[in-house]
Protein backbone atom coordinates (compact mmCIF):
# COMPACT_ATOMS: atom_id res chain seq x y z
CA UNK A 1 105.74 87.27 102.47
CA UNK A 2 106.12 87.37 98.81
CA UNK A 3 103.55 89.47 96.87
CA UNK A 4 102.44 88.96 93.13
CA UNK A 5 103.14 90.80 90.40
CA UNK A 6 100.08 93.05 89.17
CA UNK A 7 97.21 90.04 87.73
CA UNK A 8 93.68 90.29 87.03
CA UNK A 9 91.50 89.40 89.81
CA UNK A 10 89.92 85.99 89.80
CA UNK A 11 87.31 83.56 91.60
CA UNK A 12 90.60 82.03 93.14
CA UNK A 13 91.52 85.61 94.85
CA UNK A 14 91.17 85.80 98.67
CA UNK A 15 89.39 89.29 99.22
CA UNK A 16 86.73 89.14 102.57
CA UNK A 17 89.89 89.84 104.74
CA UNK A 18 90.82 92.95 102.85
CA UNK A 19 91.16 96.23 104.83
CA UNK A 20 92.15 99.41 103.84
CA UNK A 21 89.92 101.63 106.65
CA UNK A 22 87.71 102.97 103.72
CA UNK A 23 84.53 101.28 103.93
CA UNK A 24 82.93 101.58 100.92
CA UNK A 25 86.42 100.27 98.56
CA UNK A 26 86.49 97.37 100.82
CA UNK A 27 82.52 96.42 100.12
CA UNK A 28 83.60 97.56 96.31
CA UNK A 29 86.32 94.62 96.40
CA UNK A 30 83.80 92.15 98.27
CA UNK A 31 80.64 92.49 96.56
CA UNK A 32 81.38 94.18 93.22
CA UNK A 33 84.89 93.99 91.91
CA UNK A 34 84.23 90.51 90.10
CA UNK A 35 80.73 91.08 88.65
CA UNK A 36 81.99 94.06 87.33
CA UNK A 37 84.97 92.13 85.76
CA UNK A 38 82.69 89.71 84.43
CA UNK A 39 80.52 91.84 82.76
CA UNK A 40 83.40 93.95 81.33
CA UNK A 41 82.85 97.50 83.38
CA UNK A 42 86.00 97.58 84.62
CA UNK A 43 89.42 95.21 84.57
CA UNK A 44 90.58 94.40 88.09
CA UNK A 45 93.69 94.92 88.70
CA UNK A 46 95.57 93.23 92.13
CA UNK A 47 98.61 92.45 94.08
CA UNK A 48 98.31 89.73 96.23
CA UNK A 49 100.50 87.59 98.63
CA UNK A 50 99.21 83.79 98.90
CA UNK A 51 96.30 84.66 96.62
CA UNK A 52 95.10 87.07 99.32
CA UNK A 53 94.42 90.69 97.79
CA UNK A 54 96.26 93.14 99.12
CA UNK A 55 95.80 96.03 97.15
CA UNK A 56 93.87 96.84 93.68
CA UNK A 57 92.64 99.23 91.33
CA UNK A 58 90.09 99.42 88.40
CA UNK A 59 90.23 100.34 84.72
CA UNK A 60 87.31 101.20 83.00
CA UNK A 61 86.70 103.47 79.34
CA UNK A 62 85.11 106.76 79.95
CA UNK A 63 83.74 110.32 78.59
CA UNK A 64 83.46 113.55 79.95
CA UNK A 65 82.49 116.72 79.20
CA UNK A 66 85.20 118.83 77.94
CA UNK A 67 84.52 121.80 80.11
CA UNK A 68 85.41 119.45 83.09
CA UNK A 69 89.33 119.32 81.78
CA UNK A 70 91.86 121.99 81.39
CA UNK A 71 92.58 123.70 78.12
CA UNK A 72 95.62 121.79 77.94
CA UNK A 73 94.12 118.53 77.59
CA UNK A 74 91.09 119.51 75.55
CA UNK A 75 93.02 120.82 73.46
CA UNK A 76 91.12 122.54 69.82
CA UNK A 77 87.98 121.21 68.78
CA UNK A 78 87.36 117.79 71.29
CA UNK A 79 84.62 115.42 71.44
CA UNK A 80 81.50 115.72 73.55
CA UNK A 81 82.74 113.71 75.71
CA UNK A 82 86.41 113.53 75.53
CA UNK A 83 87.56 109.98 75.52
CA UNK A 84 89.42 109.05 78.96
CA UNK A 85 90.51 106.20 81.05
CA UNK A 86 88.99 106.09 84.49
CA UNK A 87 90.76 105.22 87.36
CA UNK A 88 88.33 103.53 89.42
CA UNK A 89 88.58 102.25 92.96
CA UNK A 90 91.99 102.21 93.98
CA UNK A 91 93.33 100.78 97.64
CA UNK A 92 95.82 99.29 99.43
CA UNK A 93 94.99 96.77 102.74
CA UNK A 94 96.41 98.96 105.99
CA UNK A 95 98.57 95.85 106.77
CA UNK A 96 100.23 96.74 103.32
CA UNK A 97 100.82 100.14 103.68
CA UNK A 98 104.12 102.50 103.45
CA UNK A 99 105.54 98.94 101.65
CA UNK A 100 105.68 100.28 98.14
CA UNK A 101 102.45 98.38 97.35
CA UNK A 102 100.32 101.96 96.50
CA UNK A 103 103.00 103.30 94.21
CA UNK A 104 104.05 99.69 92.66
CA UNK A 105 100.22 99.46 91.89
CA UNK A 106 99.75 102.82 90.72
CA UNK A 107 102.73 103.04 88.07
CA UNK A 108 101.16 99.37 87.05
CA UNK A 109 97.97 101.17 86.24
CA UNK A 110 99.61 104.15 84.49
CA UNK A 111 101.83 102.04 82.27
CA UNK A 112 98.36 100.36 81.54
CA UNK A 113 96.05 103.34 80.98
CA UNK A 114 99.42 104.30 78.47
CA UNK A 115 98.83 101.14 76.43
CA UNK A 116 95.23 101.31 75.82
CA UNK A 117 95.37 104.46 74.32
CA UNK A 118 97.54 103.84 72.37
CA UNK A 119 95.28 101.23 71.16
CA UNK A 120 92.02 103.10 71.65
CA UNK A 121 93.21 106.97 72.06
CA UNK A 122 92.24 109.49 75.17
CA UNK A 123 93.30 112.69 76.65
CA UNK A 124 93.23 112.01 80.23
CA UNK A 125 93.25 109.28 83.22
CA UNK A 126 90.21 110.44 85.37
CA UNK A 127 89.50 109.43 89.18
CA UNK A 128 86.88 110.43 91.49
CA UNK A 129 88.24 110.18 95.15
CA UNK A 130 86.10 109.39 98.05
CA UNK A 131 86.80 111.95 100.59
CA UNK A 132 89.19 114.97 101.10
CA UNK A 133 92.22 112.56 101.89
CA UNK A 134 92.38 110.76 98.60
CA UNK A 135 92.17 114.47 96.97
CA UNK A 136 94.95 115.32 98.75
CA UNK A 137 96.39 111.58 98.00
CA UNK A 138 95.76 112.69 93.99
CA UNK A 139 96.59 116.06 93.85
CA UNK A 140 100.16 114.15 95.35
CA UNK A 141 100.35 112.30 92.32
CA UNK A 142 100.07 115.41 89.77
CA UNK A 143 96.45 114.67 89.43
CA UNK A 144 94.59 118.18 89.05
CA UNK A 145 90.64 119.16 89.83
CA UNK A 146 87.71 119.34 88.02
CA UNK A 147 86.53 122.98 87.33
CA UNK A 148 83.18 121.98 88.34
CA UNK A 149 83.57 118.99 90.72
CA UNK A 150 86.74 119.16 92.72
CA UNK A 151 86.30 114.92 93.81
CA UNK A 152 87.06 114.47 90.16
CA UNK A 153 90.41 114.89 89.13
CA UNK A 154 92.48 114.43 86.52
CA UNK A 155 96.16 113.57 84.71
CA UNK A 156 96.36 114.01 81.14
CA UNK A 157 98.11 111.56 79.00
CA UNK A 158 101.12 113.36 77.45
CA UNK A 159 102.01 114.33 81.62
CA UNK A 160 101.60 110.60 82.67
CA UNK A 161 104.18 109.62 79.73
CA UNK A 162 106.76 111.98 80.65
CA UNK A 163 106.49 111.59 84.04
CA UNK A 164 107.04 107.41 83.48
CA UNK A 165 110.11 108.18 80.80
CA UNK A 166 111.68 110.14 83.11
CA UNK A 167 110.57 107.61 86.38
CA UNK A 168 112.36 104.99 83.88
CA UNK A 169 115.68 106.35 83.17
C-alpha cells in the first residue's frame, strides 16, 4: 500500500479504524483532532494510505515557565513564558509500525516546528508523553526532562537544527 506524504487532516480522512494500543491518542484522533483543527488549537498533521490515517501528530504555539527548561535554552534574560512549539499527540497505527512511518512523521514535524520559528521565534519543541514508554520513546529522540515534571520534555531549537543538517547531508 502506498502511504501519503505528510497533509493536514481533513473531513475526507478515514480515522475510527485507527489503532495505535494507546487509548486515549486514538479517542484524541476520533473525537478531537478535527475540532481542534478547526478552531485553530493545533494543525493536524497525518500520513495516510487510501485516505485512512495511519499515523499523526499535532502542532500547537505554547509558553512555559522558564524554570521548566535547561539553562541552555533559556538562555539570559527569557520571557515569562518562553515561547515554544508543542508537540502534541503523536502516534503511529500498530499495523504501521517498525515501517519508517514514526520517524518519517517525526522529522516532518521537526522540519515544521523549524519553519515556524523562524517565522514566529521559540527556544524549544515541548511534548508531554503519556506514560513511562513514550518518555523513554523521547528521551530516544534527544528530548530531555522537565526539572519539575519529568512527562514534559523537551528539544531545544538550535539541537533540532543540527541534528536535521547533519540527518541531511
Amino acid at each position: 500500500m502506498n502511504l501519503s506524504e505528510p497533509v493536514l487532516l481533513s473531513d475526507s480522512h478515514a480515522v475510527s479504524e485507527f489503532d495505535c494500543g494507546k487509548v486515549p491518542l486514538n479517542d484524541w484522533l476520533r473525537d478531537y483532532a478535527l475540532p481542534n483543527r478547526r478552531r485553530g488549537f493545533t494543525r493536524v498533521v497525518i500520513i495516510h494510505s487510501e485516505m485512512r490515517v495511519v499515523g499523526f501528530y499535532g502542532l500547537a504555539p505554547t509558553g512555559v515557565p522558564p524554570n521548566l527548561l535547561s539553562r541552555k535554552v533559556r538562555t539570559g534574560q527569557p520571557p515569562d513564558p518562553v515561547p515554544c512549539i508543542l508537540l502534541r499527540q503523536f502516534a503511529v497505527d500498530q499495523r504501521w509500525a517498525g515501517q519508517g512511518v514514526g520517524s518519517g512523521l517525526l522529522e516532518d514535524a521537526m522540519r515544521r516546528c523549524l519553519l515556524g520559528v523562524a517565522a514566529i521565534g521559540g527556544r524549544a519543541v515541548i511534548v508531554r508523553a503519556i506514560d513511562a514508554d513514550a518518555v523513554r520513546f523521547w528521551a530516544e529522540r534527544g528530548f530531555q526532562p522537565a526539572k519539575a515534571d519529568s512527562s514534559i520534555l523537551f528539544r531545544s531549537i538550535d539541537d533540532i537544527a543540527v541534528s536535521l543538517e547533519i540527518a541531511a547531508k
